[in-house]
PDB file of N, CA and C in Angstrom:
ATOM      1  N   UNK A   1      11.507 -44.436-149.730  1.00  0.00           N
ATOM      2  CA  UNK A   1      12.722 -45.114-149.311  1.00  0.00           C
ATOM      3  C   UNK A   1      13.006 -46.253-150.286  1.00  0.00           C
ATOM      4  N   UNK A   2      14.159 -46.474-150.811  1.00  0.00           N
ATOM      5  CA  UNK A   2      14.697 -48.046-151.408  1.00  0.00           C
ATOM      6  C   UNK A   2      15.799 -48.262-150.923  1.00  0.00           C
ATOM      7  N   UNK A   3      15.960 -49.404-150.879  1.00  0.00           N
ATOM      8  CA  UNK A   3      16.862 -50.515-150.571  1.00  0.00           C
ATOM      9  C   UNK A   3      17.889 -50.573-151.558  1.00  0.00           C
ATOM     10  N   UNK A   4      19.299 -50.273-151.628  1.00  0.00           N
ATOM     11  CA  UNK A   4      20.110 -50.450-152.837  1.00  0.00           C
ATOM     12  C   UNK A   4      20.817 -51.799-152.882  1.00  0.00           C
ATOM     13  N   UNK A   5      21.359 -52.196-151.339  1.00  0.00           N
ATOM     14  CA  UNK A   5      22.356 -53.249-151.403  1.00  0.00           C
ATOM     15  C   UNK A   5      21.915 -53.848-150.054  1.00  0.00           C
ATOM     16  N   UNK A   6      22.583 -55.021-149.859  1.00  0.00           N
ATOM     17  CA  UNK A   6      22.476 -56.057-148.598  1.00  0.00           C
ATOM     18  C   UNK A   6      22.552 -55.427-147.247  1.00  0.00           C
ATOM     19  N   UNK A   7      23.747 -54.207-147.439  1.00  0.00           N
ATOM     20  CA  UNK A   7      23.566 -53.490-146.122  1.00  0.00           C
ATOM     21  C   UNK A   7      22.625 -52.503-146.068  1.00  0.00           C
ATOM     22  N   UNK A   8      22.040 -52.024-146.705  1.00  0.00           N
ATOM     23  CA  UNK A   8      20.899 -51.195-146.352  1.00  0.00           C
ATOM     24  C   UNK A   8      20.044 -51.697-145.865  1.00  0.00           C
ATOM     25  N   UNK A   9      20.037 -53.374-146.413  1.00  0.00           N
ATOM     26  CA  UNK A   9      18.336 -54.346-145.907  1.00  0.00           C
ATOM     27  C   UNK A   9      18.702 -54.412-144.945  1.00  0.00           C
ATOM     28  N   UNK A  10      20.045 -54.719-144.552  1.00  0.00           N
ATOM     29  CA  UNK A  10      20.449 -55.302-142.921  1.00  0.00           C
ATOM     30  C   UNK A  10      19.777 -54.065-141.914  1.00  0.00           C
ATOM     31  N   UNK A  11      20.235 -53.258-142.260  1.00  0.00           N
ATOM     32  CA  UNK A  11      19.937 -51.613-141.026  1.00  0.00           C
ATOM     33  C   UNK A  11      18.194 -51.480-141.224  1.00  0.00           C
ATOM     34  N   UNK A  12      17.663 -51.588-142.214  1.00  0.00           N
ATOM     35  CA  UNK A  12      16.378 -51.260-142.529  1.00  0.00           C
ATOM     36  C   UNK A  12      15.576 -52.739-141.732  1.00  0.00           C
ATOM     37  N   UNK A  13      15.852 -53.368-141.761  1.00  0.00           N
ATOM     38  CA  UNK A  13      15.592 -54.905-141.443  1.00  0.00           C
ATOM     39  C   UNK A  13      15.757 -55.010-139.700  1.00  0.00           C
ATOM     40  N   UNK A  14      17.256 -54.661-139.255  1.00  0.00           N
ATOM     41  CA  UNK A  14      17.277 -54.573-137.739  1.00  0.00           C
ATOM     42  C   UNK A  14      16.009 -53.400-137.124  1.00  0.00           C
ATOM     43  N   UNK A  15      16.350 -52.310-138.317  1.00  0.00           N
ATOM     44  CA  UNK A  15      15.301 -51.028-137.689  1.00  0.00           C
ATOM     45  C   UNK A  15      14.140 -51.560-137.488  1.00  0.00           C
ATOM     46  N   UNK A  16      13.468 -52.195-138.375  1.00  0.00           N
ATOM     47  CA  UNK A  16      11.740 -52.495-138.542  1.00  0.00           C
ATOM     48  C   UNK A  16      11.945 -53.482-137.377  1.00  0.00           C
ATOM     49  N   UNK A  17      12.573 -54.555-136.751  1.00  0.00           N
ATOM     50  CA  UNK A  17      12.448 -55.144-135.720  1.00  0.00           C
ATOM     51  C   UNK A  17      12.269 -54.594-134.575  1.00  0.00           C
ATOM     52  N   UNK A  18      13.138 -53.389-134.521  1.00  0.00           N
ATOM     53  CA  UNK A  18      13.183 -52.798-133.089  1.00  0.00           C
ATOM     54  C   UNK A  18      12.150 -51.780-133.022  1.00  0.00           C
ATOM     55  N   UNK A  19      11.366 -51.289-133.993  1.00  0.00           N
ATOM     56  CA  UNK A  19      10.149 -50.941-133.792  1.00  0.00           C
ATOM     57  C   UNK A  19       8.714 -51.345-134.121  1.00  0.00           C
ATOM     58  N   UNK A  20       9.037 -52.768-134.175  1.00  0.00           N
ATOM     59  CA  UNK A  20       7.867 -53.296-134.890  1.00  0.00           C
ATOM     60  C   UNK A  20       6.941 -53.884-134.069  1.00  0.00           C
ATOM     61  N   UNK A  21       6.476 -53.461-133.064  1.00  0.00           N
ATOM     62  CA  UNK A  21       5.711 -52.885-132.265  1.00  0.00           C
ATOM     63  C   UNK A  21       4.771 -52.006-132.587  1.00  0.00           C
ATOM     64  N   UNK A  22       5.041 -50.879-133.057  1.00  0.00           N
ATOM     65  CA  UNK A  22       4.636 -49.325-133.022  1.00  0.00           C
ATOM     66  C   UNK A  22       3.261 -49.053-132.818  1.00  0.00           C
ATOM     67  N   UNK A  23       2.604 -48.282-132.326  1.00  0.00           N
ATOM     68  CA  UNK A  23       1.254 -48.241-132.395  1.00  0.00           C
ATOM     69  C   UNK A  23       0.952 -47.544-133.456  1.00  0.00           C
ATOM     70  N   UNK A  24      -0.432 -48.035-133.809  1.00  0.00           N
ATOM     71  CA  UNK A  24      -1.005 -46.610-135.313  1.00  0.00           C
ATOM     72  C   UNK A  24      -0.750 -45.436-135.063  1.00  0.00           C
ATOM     73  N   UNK A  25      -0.833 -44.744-135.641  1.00  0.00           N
ATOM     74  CA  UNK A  25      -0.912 -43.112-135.968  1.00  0.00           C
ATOM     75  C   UNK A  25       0.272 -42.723-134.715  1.00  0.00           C
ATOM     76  N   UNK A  26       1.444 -42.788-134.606  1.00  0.00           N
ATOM     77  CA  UNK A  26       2.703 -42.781-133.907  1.00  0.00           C
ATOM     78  C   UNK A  26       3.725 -42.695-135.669  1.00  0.00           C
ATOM     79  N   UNK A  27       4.804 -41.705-135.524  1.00  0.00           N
ATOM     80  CA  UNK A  27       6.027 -41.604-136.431  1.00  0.00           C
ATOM     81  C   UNK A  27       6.643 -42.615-136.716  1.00  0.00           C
ATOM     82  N   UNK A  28       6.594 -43.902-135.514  1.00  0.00           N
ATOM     83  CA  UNK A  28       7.330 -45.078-135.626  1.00  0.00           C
ATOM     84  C   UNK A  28       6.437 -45.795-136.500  1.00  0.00           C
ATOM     85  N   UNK A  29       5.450 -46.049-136.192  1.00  0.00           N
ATOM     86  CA  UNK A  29       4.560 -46.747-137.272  1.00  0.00           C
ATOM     87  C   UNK A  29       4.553 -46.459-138.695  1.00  0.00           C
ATOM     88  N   UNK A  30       4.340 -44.983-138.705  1.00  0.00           N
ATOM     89  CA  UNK A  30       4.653 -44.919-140.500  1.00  0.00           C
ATOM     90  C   UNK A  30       5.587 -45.220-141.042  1.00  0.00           C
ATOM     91  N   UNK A  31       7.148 -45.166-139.809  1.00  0.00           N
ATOM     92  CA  UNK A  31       8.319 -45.560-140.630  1.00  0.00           C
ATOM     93  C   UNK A  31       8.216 -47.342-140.599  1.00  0.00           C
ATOM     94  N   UNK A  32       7.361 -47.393-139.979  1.00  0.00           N
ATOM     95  CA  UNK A  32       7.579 -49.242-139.948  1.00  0.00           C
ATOM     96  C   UNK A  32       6.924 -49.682-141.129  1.00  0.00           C
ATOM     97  N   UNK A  33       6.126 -48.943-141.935  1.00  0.00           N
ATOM     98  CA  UNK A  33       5.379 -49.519-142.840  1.00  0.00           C
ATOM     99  C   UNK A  33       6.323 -48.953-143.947  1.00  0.00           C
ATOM    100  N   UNK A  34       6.664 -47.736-143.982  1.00  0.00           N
ATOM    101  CA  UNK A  34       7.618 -47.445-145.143  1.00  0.00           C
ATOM    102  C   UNK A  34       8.455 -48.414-145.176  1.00  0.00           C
ATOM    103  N   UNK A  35       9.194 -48.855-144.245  1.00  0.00           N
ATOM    104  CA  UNK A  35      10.303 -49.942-144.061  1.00  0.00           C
ATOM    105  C   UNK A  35      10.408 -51.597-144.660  1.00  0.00           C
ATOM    106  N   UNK A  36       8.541 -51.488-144.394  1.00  0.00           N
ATOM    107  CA  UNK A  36       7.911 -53.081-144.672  1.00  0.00           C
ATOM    108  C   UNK A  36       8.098 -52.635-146.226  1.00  0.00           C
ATOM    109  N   UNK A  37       7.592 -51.998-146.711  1.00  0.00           N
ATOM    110  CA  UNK A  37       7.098 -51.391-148.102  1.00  0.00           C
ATOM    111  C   UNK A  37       8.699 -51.757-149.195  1.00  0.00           C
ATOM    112  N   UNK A  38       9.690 -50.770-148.277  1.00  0.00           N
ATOM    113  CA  UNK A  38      11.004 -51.560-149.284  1.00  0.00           C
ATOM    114  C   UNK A  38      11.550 -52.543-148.912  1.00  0.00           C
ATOM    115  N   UNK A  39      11.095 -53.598-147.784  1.00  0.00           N
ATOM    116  CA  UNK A  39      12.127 -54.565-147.578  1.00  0.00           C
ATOM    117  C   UNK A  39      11.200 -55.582-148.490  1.00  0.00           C
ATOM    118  N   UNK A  40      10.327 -55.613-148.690  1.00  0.00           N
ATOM    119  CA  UNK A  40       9.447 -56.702-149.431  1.00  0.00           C
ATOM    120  C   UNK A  40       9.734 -56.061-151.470  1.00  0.00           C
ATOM    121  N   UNK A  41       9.964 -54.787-151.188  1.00  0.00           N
ATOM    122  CA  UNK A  41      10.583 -54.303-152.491  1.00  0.00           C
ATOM    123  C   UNK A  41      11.334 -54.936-153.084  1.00  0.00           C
ATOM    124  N   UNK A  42      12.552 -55.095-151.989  1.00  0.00           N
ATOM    125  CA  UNK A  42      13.680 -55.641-152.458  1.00  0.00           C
ATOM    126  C   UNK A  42      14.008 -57.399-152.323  1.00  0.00           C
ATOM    127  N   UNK A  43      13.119 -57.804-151.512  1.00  0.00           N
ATOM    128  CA  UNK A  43      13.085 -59.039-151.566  1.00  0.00           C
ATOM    129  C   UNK A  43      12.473 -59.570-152.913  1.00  0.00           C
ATOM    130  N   UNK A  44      11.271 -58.938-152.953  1.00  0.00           N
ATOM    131  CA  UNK A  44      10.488 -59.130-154.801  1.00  0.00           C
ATOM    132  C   UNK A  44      11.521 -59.052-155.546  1.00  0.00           C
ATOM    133  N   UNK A  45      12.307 -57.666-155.606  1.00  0.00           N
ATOM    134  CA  UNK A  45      13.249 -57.657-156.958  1.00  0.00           C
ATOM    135  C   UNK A  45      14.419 -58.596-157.331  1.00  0.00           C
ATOM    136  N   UNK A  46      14.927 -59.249-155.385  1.00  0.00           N
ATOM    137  CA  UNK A  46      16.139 -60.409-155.396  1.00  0.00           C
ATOM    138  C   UNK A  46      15.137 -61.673-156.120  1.00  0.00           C
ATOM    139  N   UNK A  47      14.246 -61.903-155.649  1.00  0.00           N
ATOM    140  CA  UNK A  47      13.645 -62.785-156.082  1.00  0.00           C
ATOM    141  C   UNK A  47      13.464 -63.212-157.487  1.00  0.00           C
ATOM    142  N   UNK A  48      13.165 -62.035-158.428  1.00  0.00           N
ATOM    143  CA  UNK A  48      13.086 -61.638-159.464  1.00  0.00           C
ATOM    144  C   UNK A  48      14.078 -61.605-160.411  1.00  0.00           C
ATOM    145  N   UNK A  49      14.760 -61.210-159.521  1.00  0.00           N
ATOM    146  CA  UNK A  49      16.593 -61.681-160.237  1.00  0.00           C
ATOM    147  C   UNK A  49      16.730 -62.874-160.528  1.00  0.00           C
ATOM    148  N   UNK A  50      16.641 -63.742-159.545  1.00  0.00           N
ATOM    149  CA  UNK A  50      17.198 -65.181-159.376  1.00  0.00           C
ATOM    150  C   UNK A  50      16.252 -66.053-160.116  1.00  0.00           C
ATOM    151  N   UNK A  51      14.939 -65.579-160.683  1.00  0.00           N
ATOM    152  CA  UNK A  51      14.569 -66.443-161.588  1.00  0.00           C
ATOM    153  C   UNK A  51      14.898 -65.877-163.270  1.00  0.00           C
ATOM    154  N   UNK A  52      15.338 -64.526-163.108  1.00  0.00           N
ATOM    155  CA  UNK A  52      15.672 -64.237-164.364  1.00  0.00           C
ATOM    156  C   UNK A  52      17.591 -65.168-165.062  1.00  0.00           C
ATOM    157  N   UNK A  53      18.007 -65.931-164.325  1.00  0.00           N
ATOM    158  CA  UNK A  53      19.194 -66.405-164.300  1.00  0.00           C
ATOM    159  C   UNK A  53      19.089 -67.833-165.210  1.00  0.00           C
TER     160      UNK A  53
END
């Protein structure tokens, strides 16, 4: 999964809240970690931006 723009983080971002709960080895859980995986993606890369400026 990646993150392209602000609204994808938004939906990917509300999603991981509303299941971020999940128990291990449950479908919700793997998507919660895929989810963690690009929202910290894309936070690194904004981040990354803004010192490249």
């Amino acid at each position: 999964m990646e993150i392209k723009n602000e609204s994808e983080y938004e939906r990917a971002s509300d999603r991981a809240d509303a299941i971020f709960n999940a128990k291990k080895g449950t479908k919700e859980y793997d998507e919660l970690q895929e989810l963690l995986r690009a929202l910290k993606k894309y936070d690194d890369d904004f981040v990354k931006m803004l010192k490249e400026q």
